[in-house]
PDB file of N, CA and C in Angstrom:
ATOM      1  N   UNK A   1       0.839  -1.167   0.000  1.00  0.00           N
ATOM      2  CA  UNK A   1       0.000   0.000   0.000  1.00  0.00           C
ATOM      3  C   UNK A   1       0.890   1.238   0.000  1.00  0.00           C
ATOM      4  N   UNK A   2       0.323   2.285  -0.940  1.00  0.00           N
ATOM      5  CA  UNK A   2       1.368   3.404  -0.907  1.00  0.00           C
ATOM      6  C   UNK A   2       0.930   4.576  -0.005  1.00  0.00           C
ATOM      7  N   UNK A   3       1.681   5.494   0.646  1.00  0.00           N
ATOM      8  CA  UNK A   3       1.028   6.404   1.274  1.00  0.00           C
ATOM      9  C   UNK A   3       1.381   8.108   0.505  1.00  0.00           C
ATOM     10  N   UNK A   4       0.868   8.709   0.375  1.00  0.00           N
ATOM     11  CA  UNK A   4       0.538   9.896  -0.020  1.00  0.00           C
ATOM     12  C   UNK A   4       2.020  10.568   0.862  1.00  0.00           C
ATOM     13  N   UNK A   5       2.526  10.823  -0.800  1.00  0.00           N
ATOM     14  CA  UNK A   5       3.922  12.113   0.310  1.00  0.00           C
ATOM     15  C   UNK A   5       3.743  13.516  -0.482  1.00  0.00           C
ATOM     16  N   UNK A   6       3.711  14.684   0.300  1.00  0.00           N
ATOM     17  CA  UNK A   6       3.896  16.303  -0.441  1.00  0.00           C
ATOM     18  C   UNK A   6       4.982  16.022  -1.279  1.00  0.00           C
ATOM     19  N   UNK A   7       5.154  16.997  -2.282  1.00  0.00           N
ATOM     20  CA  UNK A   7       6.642  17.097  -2.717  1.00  0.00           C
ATOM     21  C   UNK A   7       7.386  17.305  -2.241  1.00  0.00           C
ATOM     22  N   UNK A   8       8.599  17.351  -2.016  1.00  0.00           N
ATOM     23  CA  UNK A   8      10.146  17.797  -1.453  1.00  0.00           C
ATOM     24  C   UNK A   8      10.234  19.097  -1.354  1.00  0.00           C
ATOM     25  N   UNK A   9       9.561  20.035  -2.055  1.00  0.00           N
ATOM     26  CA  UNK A   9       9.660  21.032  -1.796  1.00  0.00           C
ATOM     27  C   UNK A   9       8.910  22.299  -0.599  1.00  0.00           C
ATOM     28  N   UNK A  10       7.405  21.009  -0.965  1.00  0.00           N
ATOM     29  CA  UNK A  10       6.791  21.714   0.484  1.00  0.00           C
ATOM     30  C   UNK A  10       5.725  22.973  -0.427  1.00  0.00           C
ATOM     31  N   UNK A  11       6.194  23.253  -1.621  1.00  0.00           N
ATOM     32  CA  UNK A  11       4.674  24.147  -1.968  1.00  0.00           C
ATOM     33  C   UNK A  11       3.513  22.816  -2.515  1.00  0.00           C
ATOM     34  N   UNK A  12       2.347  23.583  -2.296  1.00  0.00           N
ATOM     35  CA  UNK A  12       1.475  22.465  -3.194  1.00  0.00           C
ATOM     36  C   UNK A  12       1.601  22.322  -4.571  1.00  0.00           C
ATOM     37  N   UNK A  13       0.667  21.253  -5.335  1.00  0.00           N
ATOM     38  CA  UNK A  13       0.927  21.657  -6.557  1.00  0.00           C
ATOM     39  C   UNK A  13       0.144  22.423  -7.142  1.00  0.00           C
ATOM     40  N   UNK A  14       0.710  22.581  -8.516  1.00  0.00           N
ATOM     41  CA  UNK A  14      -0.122  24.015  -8.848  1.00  0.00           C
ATOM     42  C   UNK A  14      -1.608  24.110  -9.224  1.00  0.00           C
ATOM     43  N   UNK A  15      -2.155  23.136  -9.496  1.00  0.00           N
ATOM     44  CA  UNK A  15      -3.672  22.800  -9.964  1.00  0.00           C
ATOM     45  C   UNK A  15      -4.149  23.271  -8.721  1.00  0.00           C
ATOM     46  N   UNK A  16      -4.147  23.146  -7.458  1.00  0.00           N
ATOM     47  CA  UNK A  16      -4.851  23.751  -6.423  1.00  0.00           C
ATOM     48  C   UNK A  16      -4.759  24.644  -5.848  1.00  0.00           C
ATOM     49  N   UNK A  17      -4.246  26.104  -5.836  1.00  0.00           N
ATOM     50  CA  UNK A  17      -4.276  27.002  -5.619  1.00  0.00           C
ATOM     51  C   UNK A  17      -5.732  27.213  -6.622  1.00  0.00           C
ATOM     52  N   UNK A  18      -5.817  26.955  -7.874  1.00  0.00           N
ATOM     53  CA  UNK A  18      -6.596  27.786  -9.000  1.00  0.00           C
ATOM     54  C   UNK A  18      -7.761  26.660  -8.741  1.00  0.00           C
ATOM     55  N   UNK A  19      -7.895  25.262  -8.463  1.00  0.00           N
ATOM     56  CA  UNK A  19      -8.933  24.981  -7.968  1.00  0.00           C
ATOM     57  C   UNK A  19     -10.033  25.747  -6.804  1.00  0.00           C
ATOM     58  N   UNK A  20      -8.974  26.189  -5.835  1.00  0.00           N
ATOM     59  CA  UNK A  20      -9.304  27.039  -4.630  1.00  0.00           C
ATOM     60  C   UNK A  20      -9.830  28.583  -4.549  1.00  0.00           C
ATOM     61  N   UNK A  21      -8.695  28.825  -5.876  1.00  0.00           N
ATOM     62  CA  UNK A  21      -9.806  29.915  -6.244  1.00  0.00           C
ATOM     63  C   UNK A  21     -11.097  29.972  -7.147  1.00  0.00           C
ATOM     64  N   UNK A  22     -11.096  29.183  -8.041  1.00  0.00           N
ATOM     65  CA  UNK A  22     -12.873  28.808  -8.678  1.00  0.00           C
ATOM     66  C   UNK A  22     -13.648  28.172  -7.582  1.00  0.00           C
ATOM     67  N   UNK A  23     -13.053  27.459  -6.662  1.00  0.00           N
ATOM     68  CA  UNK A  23     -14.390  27.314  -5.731  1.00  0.00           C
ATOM     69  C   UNK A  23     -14.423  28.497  -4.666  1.00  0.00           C
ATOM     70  N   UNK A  24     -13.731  29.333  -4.481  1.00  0.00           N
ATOM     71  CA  UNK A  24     -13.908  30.448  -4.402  1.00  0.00           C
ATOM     72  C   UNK A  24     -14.778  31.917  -4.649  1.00  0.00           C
ATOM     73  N   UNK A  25     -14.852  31.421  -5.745  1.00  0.00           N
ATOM     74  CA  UNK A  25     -15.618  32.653  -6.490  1.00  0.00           C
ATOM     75  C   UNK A  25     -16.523  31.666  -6.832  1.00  0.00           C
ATOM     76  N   UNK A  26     -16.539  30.816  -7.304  1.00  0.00           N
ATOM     77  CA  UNK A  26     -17.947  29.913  -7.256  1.00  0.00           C
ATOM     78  C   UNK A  26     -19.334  30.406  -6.342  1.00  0.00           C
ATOM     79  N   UNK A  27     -18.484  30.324  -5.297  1.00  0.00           N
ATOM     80  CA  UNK A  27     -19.407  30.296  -3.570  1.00  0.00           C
ATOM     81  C   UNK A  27     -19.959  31.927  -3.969  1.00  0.00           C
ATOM     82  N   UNK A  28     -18.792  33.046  -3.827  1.00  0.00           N
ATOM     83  CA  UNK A  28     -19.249  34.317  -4.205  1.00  0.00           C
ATOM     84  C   UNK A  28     -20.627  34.637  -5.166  1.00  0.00           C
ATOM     85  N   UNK A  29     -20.311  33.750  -6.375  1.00  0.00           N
ATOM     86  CA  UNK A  29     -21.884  33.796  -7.025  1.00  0.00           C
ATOM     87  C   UNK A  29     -22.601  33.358  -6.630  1.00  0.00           C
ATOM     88  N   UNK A  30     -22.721  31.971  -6.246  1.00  0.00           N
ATOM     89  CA  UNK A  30     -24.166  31.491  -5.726  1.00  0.00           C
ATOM     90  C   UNK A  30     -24.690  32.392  -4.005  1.00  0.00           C
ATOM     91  N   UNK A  31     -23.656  33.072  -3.536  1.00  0.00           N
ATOM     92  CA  UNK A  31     -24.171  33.808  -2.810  1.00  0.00           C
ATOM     93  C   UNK A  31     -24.978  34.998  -3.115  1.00  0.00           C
ATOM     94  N   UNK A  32     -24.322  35.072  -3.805  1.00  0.00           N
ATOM     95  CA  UNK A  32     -25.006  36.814  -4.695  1.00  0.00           C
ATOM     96  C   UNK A  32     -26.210  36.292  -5.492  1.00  0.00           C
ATOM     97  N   UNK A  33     -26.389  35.004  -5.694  1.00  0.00           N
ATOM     98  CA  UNK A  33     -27.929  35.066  -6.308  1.00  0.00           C
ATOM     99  C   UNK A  33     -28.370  34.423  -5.834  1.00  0.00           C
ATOM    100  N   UNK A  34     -28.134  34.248  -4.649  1.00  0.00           N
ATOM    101  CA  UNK A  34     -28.976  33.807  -3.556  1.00  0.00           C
ATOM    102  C   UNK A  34     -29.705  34.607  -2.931  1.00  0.00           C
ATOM    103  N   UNK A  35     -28.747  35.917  -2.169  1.00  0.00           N
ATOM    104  CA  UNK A  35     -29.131  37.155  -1.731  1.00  0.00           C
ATOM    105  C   UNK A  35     -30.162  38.092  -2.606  1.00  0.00           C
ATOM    106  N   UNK A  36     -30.006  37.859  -4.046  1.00  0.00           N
ATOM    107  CA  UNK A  36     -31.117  38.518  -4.624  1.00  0.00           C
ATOM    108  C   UNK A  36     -32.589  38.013  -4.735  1.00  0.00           C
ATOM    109  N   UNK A  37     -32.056  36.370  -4.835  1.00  0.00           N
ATOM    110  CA  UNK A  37     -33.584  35.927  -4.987  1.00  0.00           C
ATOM    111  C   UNK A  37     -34.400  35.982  -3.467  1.00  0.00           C
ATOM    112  N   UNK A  38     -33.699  36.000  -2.328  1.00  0.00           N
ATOM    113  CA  UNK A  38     -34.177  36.042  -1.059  1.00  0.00           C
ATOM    114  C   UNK A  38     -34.889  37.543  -0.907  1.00  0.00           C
ATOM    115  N   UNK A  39     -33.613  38.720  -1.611  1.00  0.00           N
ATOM    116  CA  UNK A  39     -34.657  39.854  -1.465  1.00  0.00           C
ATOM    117  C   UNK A  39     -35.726  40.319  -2.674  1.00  0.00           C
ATOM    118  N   UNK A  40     -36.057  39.269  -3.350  1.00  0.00           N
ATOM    119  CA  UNK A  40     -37.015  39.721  -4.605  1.00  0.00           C
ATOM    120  C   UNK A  40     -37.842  38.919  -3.946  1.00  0.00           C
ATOM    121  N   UNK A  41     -38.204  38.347  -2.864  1.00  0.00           N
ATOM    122  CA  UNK A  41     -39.517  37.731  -1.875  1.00  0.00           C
ATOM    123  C   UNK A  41     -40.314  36.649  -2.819  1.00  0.00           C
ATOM    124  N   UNK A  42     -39.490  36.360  -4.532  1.00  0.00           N
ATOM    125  CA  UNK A  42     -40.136  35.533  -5.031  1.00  0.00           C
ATOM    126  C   UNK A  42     -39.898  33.752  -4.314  1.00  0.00           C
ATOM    127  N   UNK A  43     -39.189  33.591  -3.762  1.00  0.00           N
ATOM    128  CA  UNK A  43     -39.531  31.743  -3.372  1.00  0.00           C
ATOM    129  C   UNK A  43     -40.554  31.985  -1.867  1.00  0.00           C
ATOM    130  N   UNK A  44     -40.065  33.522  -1.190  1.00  0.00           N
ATOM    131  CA  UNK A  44     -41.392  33.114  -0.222  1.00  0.00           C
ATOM    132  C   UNK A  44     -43.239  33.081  -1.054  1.00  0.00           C
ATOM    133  N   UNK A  45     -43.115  33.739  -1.953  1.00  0.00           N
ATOM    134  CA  UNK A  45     -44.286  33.933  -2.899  1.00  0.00           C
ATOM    135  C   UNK A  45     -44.872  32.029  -3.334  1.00  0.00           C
ATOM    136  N   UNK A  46     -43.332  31.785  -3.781  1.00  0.00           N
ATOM    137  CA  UNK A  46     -43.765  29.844  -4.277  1.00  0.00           C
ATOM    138  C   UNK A  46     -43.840  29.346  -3.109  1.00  0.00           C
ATOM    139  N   UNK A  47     -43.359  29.673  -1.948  1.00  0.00           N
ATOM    140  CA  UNK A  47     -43.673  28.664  -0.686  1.00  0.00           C
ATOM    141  C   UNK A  47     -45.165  28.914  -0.511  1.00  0.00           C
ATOM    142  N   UNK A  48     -45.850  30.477  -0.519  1.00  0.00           N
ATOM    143  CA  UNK A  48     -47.418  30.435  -0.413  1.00  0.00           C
ATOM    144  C   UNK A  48     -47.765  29.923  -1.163  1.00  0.00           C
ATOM    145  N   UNK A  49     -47.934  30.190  -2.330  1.00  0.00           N
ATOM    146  CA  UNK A  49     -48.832  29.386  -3.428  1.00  0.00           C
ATOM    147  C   UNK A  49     -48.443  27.730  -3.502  1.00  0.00           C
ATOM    148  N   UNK A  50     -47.604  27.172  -2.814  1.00  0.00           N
ATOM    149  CA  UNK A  50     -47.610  25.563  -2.658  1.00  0.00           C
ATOM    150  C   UNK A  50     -48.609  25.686  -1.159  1.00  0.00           C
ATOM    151  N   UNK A  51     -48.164  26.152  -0.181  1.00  0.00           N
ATOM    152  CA  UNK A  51     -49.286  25.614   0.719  1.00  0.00           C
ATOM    153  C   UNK A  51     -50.584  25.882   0.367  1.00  0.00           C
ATOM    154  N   UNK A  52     -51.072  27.352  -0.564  1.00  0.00           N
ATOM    155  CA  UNK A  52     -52.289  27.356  -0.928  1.00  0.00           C
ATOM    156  C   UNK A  52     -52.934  26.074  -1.699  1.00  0.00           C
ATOM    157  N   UNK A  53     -52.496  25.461  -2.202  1.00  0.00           N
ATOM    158  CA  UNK A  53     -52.344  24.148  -3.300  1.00  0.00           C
ATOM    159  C   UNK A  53     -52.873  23.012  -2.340  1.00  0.00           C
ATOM    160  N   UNK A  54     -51.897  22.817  -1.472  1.00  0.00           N
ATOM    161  CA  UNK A  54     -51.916  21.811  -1.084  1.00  0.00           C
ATOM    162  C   UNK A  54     -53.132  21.699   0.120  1.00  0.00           C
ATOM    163  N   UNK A  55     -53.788  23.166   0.939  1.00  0.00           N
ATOM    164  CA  UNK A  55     -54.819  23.556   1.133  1.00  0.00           C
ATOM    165  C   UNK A  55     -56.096  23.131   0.594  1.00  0.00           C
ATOM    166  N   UNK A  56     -55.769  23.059  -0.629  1.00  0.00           N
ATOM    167  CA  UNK A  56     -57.323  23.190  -1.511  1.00  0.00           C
ATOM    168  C   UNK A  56     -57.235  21.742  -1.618  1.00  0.00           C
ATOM    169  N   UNK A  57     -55.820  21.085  -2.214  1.00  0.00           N
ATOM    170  CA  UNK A  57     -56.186  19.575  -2.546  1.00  0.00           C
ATOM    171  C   UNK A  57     -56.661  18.502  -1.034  1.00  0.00           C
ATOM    172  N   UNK A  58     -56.045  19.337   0.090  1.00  0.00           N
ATOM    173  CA  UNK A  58     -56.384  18.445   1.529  1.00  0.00           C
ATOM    174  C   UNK A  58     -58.541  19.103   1.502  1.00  0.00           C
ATOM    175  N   UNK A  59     -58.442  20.157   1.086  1.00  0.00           N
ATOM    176  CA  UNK A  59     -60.200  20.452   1.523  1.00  0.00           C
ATOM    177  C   UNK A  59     -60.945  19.181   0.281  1.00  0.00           C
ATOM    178  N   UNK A  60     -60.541  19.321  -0.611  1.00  0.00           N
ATOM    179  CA  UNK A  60     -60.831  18.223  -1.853  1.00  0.00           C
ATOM    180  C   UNK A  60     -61.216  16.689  -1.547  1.00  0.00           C
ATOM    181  N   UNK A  61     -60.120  16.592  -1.006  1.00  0.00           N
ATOM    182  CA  UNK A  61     -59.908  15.130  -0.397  1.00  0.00           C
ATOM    183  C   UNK A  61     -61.007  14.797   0.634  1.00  0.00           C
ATOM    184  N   UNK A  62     -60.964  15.718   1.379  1.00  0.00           N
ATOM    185  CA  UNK A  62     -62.007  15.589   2.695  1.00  0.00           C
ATOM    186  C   UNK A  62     -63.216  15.509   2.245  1.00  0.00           C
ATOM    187  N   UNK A  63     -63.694  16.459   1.400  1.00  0.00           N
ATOM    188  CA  UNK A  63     -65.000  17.047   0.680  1.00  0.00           C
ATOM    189  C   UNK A  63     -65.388  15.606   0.050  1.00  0.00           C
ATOM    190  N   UNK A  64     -64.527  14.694  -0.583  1.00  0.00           N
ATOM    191  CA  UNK A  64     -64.773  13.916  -1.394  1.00  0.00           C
ATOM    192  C   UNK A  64     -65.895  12.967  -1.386  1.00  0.00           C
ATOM    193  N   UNK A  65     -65.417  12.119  -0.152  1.00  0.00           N
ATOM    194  CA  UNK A  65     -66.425  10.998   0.516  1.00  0.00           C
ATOM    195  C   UNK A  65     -67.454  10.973   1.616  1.00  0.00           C
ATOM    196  N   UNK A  66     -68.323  10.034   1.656  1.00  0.00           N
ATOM    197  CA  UNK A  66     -69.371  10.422   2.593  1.00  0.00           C
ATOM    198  C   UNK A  66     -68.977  10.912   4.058  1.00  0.00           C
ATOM    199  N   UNK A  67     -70.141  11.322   4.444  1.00  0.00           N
ATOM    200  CA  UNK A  67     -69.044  12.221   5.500  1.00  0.00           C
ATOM    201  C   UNK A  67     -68.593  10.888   6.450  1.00  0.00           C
ATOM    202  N   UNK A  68     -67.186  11.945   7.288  1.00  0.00           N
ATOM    203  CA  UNK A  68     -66.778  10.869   7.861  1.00  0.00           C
ATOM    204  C   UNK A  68     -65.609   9.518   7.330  1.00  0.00           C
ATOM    205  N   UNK A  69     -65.469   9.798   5.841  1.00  0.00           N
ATOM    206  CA  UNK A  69     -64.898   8.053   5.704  1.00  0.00           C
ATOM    207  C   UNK A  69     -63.723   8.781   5.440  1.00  0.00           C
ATOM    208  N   UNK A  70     -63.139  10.108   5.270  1.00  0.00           N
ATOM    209  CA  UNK A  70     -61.735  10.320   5.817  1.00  0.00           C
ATOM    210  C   UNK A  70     -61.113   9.883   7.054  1.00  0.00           C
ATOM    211  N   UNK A  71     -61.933  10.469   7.772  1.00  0.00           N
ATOM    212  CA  UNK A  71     -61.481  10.125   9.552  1.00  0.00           C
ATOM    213  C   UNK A  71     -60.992   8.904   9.456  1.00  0.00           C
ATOM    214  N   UNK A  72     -62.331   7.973   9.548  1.00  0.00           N
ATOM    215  CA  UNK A  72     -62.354   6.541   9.898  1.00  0.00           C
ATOM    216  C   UNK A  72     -62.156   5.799   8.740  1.00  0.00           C
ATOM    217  N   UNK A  73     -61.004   5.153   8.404  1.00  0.00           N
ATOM    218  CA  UNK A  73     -61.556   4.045   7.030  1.00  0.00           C
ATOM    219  C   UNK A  73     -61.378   2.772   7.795  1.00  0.00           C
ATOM    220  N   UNK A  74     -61.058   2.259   9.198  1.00  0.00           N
ATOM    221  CA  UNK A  74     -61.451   1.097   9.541  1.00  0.00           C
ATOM    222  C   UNK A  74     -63.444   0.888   9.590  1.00  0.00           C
ATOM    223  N   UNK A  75     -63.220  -0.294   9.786  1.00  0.00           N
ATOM    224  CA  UNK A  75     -64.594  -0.649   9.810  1.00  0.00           C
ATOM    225  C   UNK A  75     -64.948  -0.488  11.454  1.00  0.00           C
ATOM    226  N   UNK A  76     -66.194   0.266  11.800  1.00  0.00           N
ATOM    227  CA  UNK A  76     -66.817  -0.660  13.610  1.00  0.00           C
ATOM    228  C   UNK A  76     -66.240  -1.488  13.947  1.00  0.00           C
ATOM    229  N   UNK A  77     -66.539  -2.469  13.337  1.00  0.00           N
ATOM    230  CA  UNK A  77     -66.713  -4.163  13.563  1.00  0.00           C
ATOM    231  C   UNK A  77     -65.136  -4.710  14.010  1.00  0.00           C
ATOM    232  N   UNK A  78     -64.088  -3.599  13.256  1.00  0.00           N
ATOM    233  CA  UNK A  78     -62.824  -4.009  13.533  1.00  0.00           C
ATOM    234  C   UNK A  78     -62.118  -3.250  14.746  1.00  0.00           C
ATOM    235  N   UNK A  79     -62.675  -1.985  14.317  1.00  0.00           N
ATOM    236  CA  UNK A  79     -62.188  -1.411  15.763  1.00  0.00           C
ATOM    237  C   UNK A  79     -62.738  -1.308  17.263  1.00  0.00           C
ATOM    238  N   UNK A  80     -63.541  -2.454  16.781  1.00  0.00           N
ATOM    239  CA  UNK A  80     -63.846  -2.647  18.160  1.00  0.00           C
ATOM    240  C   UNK A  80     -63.848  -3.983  18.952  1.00  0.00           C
ATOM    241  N   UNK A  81     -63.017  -4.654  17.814  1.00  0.00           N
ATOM    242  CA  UNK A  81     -62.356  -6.304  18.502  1.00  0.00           C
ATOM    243  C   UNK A  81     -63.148  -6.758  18.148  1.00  0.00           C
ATOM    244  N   UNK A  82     -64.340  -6.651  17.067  1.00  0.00           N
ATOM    245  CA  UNK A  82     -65.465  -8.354  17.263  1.00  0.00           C
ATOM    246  C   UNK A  82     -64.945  -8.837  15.915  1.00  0.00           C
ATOM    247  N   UNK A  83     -63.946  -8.274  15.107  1.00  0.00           N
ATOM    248  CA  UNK A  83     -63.053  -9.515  14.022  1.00  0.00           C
ATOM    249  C   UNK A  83     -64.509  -8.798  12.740  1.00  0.00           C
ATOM    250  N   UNK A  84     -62.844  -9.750  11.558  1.00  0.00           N
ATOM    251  CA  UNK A  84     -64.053  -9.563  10.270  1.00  0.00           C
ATOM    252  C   UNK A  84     -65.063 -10.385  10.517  1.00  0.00           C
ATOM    253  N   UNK A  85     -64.754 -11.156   8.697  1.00  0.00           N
ATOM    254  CA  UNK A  85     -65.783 -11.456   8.129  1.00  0.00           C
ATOM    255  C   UNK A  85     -65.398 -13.044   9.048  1.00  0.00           C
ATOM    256  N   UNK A  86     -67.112 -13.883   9.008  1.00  0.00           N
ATOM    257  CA  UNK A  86     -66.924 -14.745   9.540  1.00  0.00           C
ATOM    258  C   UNK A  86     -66.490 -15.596  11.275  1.00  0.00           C
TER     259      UNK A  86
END
């Protein structure tokens, strides 16, 4: 098994300094359009309009069936220990 040695000289090599700086400035942009989209209040806008959504599809759902068979979809008969069918 081999183990990992620096060079002899002790600087790194050169690919990573310039790696270090593109992830560098990488970070810098996605910060900066991060900071804009946070202050253009548009994803709090998509966070309302998903809970409004999901609002209407939970009233939907409920609305759907006779009343009641959201709550309960066991049967009486089961939830109350006397067994199915038979």
């Amino acid at each position: 098994m081999r183990s990992f040695r620096p060079p002899q000289g002790g600087s790194p090599p050169v690919p990573l300094p310039a790696l270090l700086h593109a992830t560098h400035l990488l970070g810098l942009a996605l910060g900066s359009a991060l900071g804009r989209l946070r202050e253009s209040g548009a994803a709090a806008a998509r966070m309302f309009e998903r809970a409004e959504e999901q609002a209407l599809l939970l009233r939907m759902t409920r609305d759907r069936g006779p009343k009641g068979a959201g709550v309960r979809a066991t049967p009486a008969r089961v939830r109350d220990g006397r067994g199915g069918r038979g």
